[in-house]
Protein backbone atom coordinates (compact mmCIF):
# COMPACT_ATOMS: atom_id res chain seq x y z
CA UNK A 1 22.16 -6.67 2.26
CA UNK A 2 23.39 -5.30 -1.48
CA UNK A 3 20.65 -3.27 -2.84
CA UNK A 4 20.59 -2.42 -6.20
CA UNK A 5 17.86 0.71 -7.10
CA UNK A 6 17.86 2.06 -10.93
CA UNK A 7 16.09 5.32 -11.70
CA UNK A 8 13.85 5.12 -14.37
CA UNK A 9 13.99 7.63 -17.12
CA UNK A 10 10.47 7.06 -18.30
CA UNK A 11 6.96 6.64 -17.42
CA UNK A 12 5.89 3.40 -16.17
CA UNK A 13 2.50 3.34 -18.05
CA UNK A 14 3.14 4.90 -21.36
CA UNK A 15 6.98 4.71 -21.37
CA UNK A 16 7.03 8.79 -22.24
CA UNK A 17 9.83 10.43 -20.63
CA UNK A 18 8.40 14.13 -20.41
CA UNK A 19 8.30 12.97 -15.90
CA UNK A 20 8.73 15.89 -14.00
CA UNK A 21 9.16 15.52 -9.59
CA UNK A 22 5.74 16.84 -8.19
CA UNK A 23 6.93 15.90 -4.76
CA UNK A 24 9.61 16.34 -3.25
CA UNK A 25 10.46 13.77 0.31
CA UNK A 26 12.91 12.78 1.81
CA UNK A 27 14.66 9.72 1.41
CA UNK A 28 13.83 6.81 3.55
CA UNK A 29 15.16 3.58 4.58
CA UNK A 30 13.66 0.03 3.26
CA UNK A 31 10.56 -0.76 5.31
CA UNK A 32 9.68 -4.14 7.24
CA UNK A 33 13.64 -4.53 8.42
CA UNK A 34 14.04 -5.24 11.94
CA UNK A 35 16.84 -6.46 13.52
CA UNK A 36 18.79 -6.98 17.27
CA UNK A 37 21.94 -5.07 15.80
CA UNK A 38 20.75 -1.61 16.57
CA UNK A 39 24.41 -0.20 15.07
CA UNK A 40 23.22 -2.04 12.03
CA UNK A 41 19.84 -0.40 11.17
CA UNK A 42 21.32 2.61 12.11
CA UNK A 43 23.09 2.42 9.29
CA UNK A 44 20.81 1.40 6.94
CA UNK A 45 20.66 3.25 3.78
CA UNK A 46 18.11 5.41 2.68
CA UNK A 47 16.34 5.50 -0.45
CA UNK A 48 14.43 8.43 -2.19
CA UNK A 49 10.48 8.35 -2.60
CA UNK A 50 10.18 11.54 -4.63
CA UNK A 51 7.02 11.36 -7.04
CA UNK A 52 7.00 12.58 -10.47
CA UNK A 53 4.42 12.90 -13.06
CA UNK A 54 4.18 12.25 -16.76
CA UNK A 55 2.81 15.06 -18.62
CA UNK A 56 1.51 13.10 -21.33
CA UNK A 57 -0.58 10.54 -19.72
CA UNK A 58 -1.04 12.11 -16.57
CA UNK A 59 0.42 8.54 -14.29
CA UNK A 60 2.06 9.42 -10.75
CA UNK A 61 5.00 7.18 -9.35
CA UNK A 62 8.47 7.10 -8.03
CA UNK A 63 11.11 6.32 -10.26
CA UNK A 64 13.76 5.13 -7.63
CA UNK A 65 13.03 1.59 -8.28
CA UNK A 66 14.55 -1.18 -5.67
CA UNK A 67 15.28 -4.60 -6.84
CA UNK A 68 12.61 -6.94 -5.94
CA UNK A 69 14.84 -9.00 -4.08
CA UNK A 70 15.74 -6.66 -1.51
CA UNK A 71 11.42 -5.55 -1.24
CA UNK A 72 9.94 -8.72 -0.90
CA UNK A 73 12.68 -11.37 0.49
CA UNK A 74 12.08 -10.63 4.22
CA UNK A 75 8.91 -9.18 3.63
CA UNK A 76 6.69 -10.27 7.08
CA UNK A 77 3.09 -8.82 6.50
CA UNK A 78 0.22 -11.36 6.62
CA UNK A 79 -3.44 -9.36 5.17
CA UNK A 80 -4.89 -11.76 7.54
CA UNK A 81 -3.48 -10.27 10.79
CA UNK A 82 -3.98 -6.62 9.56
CA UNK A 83 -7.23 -5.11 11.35
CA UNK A 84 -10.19 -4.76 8.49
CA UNK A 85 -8.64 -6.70 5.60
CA UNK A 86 -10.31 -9.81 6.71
CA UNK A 87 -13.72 -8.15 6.83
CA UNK A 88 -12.70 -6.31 3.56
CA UNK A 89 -11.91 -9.59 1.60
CA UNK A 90 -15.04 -11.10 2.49
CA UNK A 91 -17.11 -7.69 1.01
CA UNK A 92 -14.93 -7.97 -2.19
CA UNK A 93 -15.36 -12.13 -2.58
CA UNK A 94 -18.71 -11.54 -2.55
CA UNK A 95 -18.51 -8.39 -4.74
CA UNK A 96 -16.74 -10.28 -7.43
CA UNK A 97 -18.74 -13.66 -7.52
CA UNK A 98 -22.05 -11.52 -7.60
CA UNK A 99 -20.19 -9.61 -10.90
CA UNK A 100 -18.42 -12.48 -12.68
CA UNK A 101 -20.88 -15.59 -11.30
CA UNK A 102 -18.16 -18.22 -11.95
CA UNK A 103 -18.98 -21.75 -12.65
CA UNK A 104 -17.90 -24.40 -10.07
CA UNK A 105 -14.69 -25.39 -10.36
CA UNK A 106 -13.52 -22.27 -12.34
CA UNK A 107 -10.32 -21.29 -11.36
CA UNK A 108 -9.24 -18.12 -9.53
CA UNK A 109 -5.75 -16.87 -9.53
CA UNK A 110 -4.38 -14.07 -6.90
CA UNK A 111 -1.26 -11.88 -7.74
CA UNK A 112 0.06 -10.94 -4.82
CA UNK A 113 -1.82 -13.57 -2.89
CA UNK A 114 0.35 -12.86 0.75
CA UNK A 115 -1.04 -15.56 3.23
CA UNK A 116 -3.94 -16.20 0.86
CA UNK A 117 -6.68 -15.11 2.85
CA UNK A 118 -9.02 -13.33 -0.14
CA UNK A 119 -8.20 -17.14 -2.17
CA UNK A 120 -9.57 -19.08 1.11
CA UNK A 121 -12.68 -17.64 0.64
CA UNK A 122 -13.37 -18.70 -3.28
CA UNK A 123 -11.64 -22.13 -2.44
CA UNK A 124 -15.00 -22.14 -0.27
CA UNK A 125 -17.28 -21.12 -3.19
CA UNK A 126 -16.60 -24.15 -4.63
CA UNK A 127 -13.80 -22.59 -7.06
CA UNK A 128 -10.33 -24.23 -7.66
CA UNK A 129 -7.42 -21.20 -6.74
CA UNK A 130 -4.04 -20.41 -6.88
CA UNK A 131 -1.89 -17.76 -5.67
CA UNK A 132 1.28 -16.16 -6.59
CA UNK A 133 3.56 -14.00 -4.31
CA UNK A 134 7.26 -13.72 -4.07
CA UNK A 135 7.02 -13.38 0.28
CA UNK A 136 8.58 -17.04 0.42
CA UNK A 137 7.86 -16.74 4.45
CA UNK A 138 4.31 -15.85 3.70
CA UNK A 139 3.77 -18.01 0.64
CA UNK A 140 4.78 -20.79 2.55
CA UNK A 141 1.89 -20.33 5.34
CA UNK A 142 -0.11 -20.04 2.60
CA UNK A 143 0.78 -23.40 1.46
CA UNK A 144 0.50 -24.56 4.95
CA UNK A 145 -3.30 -23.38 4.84
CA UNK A 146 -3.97 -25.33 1.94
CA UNK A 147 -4.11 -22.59 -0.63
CA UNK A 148 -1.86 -23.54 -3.74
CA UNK A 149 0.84 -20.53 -3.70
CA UNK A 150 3.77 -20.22 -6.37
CA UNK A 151 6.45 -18.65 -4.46
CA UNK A 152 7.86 -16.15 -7.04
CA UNK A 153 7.30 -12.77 -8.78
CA UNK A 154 4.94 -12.65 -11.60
CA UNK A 155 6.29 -12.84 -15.10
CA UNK A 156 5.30 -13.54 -18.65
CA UNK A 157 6.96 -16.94 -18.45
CA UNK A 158 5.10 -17.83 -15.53
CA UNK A 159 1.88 -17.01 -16.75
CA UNK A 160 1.93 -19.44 -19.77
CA UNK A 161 3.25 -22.06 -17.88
CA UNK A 162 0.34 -21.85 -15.35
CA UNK A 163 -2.13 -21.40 -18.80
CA UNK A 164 -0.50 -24.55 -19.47
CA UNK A 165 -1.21 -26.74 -16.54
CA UNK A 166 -4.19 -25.12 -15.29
CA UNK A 167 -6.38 -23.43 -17.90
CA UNK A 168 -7.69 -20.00 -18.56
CA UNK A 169 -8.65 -18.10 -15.29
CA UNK A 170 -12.59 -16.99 -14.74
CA UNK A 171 -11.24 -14.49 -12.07
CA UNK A 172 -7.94 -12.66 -11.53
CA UNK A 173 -7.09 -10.46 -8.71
CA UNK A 174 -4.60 -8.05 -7.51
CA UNK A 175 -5.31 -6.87 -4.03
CA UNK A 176 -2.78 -4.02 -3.36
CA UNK A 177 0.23 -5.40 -5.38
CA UNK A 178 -0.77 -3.52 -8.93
CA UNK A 179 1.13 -0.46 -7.40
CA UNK A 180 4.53 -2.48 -6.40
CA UNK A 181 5.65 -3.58 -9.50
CA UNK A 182 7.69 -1.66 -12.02
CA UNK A 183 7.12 -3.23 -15.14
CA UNK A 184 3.35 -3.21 -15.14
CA UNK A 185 3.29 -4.00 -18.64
CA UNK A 186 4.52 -7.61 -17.79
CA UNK A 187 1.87 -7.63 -15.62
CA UNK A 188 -0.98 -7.00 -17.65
CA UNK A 189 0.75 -9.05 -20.42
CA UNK A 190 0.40 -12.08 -17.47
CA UNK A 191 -3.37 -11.21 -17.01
CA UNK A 192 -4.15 -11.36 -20.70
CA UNK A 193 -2.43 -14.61 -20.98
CA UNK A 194 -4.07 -16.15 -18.06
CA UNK A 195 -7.53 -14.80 -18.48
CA UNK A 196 -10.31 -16.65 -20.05
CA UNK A 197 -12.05 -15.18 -23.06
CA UNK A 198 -14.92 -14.02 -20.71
CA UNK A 199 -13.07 -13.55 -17.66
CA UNK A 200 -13.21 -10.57 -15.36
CA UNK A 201 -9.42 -9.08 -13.68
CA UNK A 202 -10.14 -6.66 -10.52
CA UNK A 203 -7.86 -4.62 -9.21
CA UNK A 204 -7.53 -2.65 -5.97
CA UNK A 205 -4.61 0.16 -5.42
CA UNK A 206 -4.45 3.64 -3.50
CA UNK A 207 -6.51 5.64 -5.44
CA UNK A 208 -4.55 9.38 -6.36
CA UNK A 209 -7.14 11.83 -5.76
CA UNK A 210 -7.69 10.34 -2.01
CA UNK A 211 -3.79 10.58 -1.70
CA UNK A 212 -4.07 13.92 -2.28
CA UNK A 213 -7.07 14.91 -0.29
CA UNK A 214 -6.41 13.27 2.61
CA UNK A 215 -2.49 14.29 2.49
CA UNK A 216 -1.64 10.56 2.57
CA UNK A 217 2.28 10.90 2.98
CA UNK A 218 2.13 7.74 4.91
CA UNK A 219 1.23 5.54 1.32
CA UNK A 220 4.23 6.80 -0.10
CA UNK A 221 7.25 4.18 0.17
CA UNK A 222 9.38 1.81 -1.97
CA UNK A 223 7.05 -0.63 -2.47
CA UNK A 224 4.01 1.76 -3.82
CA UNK A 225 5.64 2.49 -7.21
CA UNK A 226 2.40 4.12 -8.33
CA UNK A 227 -0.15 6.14 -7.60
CA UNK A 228 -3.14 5.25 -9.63
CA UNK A 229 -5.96 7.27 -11.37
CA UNK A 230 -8.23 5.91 -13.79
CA UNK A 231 -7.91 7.89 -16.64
CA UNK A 232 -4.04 6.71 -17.37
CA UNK A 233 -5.16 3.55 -16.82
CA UNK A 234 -7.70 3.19 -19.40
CA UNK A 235 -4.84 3.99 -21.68
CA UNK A 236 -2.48 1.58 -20.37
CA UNK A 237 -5.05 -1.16 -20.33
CA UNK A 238 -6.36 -0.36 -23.85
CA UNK A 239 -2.58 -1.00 -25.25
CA UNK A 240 -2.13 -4.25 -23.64
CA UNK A 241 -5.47 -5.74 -25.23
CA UNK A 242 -7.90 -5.15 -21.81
CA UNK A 243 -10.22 -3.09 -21.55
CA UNK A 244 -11.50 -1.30 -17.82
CA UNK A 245 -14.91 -1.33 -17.74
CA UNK A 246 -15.96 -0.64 -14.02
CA UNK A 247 -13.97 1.90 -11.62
CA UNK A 248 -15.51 2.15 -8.09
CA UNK A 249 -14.15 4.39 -5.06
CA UNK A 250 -13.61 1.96 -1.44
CA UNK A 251 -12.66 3.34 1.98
CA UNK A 252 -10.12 0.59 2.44
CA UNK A 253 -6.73 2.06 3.12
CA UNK A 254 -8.26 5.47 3.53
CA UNK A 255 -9.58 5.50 -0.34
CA UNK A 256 -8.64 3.02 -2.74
CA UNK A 257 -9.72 2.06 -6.67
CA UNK A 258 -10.88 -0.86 -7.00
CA UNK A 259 -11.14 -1.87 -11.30
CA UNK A 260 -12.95 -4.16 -13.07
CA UNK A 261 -11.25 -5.42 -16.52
CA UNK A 262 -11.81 -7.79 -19.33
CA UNK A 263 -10.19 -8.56 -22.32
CA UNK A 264 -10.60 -6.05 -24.93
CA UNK A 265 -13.51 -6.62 -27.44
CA UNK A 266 -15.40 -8.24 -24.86
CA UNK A 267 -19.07 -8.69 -24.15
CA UNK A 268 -19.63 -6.96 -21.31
CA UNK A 269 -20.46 -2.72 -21.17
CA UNK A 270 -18.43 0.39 -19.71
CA UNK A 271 -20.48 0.72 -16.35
CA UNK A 272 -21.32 4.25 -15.37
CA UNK A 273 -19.11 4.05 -12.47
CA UNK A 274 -16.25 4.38 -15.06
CA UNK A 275 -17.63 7.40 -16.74
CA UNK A 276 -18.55 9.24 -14.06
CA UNK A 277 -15.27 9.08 -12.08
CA UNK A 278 -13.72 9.94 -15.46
CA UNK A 279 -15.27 13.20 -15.03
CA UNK A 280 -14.53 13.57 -12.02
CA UNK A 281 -10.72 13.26 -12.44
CA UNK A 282 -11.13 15.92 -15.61
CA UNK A 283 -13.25 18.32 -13.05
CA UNK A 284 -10.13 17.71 -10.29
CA UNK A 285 -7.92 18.39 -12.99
CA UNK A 286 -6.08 15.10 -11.22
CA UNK A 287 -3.96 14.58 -14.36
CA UNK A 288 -2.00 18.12 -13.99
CA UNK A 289 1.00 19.06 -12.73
CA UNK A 290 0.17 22.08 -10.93
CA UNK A 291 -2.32 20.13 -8.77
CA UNK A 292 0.75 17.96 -7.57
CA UNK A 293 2.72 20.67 -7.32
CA UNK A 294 -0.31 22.46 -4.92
CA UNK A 295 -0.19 18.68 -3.07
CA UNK A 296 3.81 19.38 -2.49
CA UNK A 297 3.08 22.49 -1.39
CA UNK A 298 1.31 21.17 1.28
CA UNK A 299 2.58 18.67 2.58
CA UNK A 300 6.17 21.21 3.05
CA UNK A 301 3.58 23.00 5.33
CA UNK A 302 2.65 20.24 7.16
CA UNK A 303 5.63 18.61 7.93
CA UNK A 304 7.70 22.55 8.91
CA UNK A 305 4.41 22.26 11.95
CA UNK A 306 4.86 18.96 12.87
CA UNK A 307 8.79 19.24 12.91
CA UNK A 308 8.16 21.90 15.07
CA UNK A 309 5.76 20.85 17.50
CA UNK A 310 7.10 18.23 18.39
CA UNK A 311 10.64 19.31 18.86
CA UNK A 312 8.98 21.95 21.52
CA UNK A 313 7.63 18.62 23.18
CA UNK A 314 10.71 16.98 23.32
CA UNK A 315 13.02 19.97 24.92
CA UNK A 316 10.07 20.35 27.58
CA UNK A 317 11.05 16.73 28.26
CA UNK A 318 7.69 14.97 26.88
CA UNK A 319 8.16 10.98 26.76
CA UNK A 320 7.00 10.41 23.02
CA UNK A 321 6.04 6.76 21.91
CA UNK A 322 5.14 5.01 18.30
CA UNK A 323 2.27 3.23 17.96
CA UNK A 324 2.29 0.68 15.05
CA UNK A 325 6.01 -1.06 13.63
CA UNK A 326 4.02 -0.76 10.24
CA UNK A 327 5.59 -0.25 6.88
CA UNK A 328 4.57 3.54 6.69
CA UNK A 329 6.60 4.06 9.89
CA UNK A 330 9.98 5.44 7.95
CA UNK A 331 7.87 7.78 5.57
CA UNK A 332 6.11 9.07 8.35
CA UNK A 333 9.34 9.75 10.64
CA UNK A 334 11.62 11.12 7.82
CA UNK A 335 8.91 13.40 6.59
CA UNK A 336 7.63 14.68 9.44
CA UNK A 337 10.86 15.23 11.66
CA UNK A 338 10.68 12.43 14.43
CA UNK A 339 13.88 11.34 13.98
CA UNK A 340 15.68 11.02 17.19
CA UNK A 341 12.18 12.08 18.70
CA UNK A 342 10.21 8.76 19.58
CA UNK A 343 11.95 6.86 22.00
CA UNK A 344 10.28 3.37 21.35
CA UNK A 345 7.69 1.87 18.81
CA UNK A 346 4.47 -0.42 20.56
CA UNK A 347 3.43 -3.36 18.30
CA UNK A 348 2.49 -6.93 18.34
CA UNK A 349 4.19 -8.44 15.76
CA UNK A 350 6.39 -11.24 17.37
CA UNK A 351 9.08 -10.75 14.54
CA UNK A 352 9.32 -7.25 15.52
CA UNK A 353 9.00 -7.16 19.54
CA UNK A 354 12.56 -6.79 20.61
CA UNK A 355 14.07 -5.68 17.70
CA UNK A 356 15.39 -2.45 16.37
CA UNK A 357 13.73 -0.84 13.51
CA UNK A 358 15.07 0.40 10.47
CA UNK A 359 16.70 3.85 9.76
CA UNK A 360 16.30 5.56 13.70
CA UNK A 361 16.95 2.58 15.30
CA UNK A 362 13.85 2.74 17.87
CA UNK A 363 13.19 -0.64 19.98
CA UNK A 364 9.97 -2.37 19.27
CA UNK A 365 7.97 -3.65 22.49
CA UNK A 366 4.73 -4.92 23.07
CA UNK A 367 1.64 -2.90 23.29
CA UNK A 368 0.88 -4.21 26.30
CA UNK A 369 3.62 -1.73 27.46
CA UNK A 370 1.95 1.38 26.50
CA UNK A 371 -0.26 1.89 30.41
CA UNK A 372 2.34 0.60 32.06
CA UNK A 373 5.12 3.09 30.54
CA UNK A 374 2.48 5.79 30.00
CA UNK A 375 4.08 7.78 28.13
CA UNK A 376 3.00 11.66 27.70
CA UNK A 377 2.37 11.44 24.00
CA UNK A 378 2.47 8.41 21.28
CA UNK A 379 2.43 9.13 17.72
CA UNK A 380 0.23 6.61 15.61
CA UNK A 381 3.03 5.27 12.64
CA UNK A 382 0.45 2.57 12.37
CA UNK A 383 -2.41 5.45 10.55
CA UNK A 384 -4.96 3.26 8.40
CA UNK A 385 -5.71 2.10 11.90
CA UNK A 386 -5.59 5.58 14.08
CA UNK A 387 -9.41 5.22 14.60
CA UNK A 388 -9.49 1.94 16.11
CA UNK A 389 -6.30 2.48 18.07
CA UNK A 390 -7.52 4.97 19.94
CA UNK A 391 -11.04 3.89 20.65
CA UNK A 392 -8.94 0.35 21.87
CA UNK A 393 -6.82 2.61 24.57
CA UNK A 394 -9.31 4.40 26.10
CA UNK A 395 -7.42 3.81 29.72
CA UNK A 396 -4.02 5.29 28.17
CA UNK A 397 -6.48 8.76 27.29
CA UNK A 398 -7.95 8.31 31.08
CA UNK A 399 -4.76 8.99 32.79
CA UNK A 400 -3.50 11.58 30.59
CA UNK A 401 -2.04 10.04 28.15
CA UNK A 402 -2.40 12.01 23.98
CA UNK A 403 -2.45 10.60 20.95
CA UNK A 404 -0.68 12.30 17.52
CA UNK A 405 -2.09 11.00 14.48
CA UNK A 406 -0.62 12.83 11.22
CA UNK A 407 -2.89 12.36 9.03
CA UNK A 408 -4.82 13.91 6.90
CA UNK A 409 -4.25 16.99 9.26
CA UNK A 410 -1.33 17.02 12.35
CA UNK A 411 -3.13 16.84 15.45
CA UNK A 412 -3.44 15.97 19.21
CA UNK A 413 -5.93 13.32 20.48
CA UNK A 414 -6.71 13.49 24.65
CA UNK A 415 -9.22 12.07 26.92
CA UNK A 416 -11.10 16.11 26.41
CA UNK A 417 -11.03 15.67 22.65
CA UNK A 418 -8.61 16.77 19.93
CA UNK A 419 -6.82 20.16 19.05
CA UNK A 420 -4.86 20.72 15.20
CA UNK A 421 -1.05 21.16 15.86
């Protein structure tokens, strides 16, 4: 695979190039590659994820940028499949139609749509939908569903055309997707095309602060390009002719921002929610460098106890599983020394079961595996999920078996409780 990667020079949101690195990682391989040619994800190259900061508006993101191509082609995550979304979808469906009330037959559009499964449930409302994602695989299950998908990346051009043959949208969404794309200022240029005059756009991304409080290392790979706060935002949106009006806090994801937007001028008021967390940010002092550089700070800690805890495992010749062949999987092993530490990854992802994954090179079985092999420890790659893992396993804990989940805090999970590392 030729993959081309350009560093930016200047901020994403406000194009300012006073960007400084606040965190420093190290470089990873591309995530959701699995193949049977061990010698060949080996040798997969490895990408930096450092983060940097803009001093003038206060946005955090990576600057490495990989061509879409290369992110999305082979891309094999369905929201469907992944434990909470679906329950999460339905919460935000109904969040959104009790907010926006759309007439029947208004149409919804979904950037980033993936197997359509937040779409499914307004096509059930009574509301005509249509998704766009650039996953072809994924897209085309949509499809196969019966929820309209557009197999492509979003892009100005795009967005008249549908305009064109479809009308203004009452509803737009972007469900975890407004953090993967570089130009975001196409992006919002696409939503104030496609939006009707009294139209609501919501928006749901990683939200910084949580990042930083929960030491959320694991978030931070090629796709996630940003790492949103709302007050940059409300200067990025204000430029491009929207306006954010409602910003509310969601455990999804381990803490997520989920905005509400309209098209600026409109009718509708700033909702407290917006204020508040405003103030919060300016209390947090989220939008200066020095409390990134305090986040770095930490997370060099954190990984310098981990490295070494777990190399003491391994020379007392501990068995050490994965848990999870999730897309945070790389981050986690290159930044918290597991390389050449885990000696196979559990996961039920039939495109991933008896492959190799990317970077290390450690087999994927089935979790089926994990009594059977019991191995003495298994670290959870898999982390949005840690809680439910565990509480799923409870025979693996019986017979001995430990758990190491990595975030927030490093620590060891056993059938008498749990210990920091």
């Amino acid at each position: 695979m030729n993959v081309t990667v350009i560093r930016r020079q200047t901020c994403r949101l406000c194009d300012s190039s006073s960007i400084e690195r606040v965190v420093e990682l190290q470089p990873i391989p591309l995530s959701e590659n699995y193949s049977v040619d061990r010698t060949a994800v080996m040798n997969a190259p490895r990408y930096p994820v450092d983060v940097y900061m803009c001093s003038d508006c206060g946005h955090v993101q990576q600057l490495d940028v990989i061509d879409s191509k290369s992110l999305w082609e082979s891309y094999t995550y369905f929201s469907g499949n992944a434990k909470g979304m679906p329950e999460h979808f339905q919460q935000m469906a109904d969040k959104i139609t009790r907010k926006s009330r759309p007439p029947e037959n208004s149409l919804v559009i979904d950037i980033g749509s993936n197997d359509g499964s937040l779409l499914k449930l307004f096509k059930q409302g009574g509301c005509r939908v249509l998704g766009i994602d650039p996953a072809s695989e994924v897209a085309a299950q949509a499809n196969k569903s019966g929820i309209p998908t557009i197999p492509s990346l979003m892009s100005l051009d795009l967005a008249r055309s549908i305009r064109e043959e479809h009308g203004p949208a009452q509803i737009i969404c972007a469900f975890n997707v407004f953090a993967h794309a570089d130009d975001l200022g196409e992006i919002a240029e696409c939503v104030r095309t496609m939006l009707a005059p009294d139209g609501l756009f919501f928006f749901e991304a990683q939200y910084l602060m949580d990042i930083i409080d929960g030491m959320l290392i694991a978030t931070i790979f090629h796709e996630h390009m940003s790492h949103h706060s709302a007050a940059p935002m409300v200067k990025f949106l204000d430029r491009h002719g929207l306006e954010l009006i409602a910003a509310d806090r969601a455990p999804i994801q381990h803490g997520s921002l989920i905005g509400m937007v309209q098209l600026k001028g409109g009718k509708r008021p700033v909702e407290n929610s917006l204020e508040n967390l405003l103030k919060l940010e300016d209390e947090r002092n989220l939008g200066e460098l020095e409390t990134l550089r305090a986040f770095d700070a930490k997370v060099q800690r954190l990984r310098q106890r981990t490295t070494e805890f777990v190399k003491k495992l391994k020379n007392e010749g501990a068995t050490i599983a994965g848990y999870g062949a999730a897309r945070s999987g790389p981050t986690l092993i290159a930044q918290f020394g597991l390389a050449g530490v885990i000696d196979y990854i559990l996961d039920d992802h039939p495109q991933k079961i008896g492959k190799f994954e990317s970077g290390d090179g450690i087999p994927v079985i089935a979790t089926s595996e994990l009594c059977a092999r019991q191995p003495d420890y298994t670290v959870i790659l898999a982390w949005v999920h840690s809680q439910k893992i565990i509480e799923s396993c409870q025979e693996y804990l019986d017979k001995g078996g430990q758990f190491i989940v990595l975030c927030p805090e490093s620590r060891v999970i056993g059938k008498d409780g749990n210990k920091p590392i």
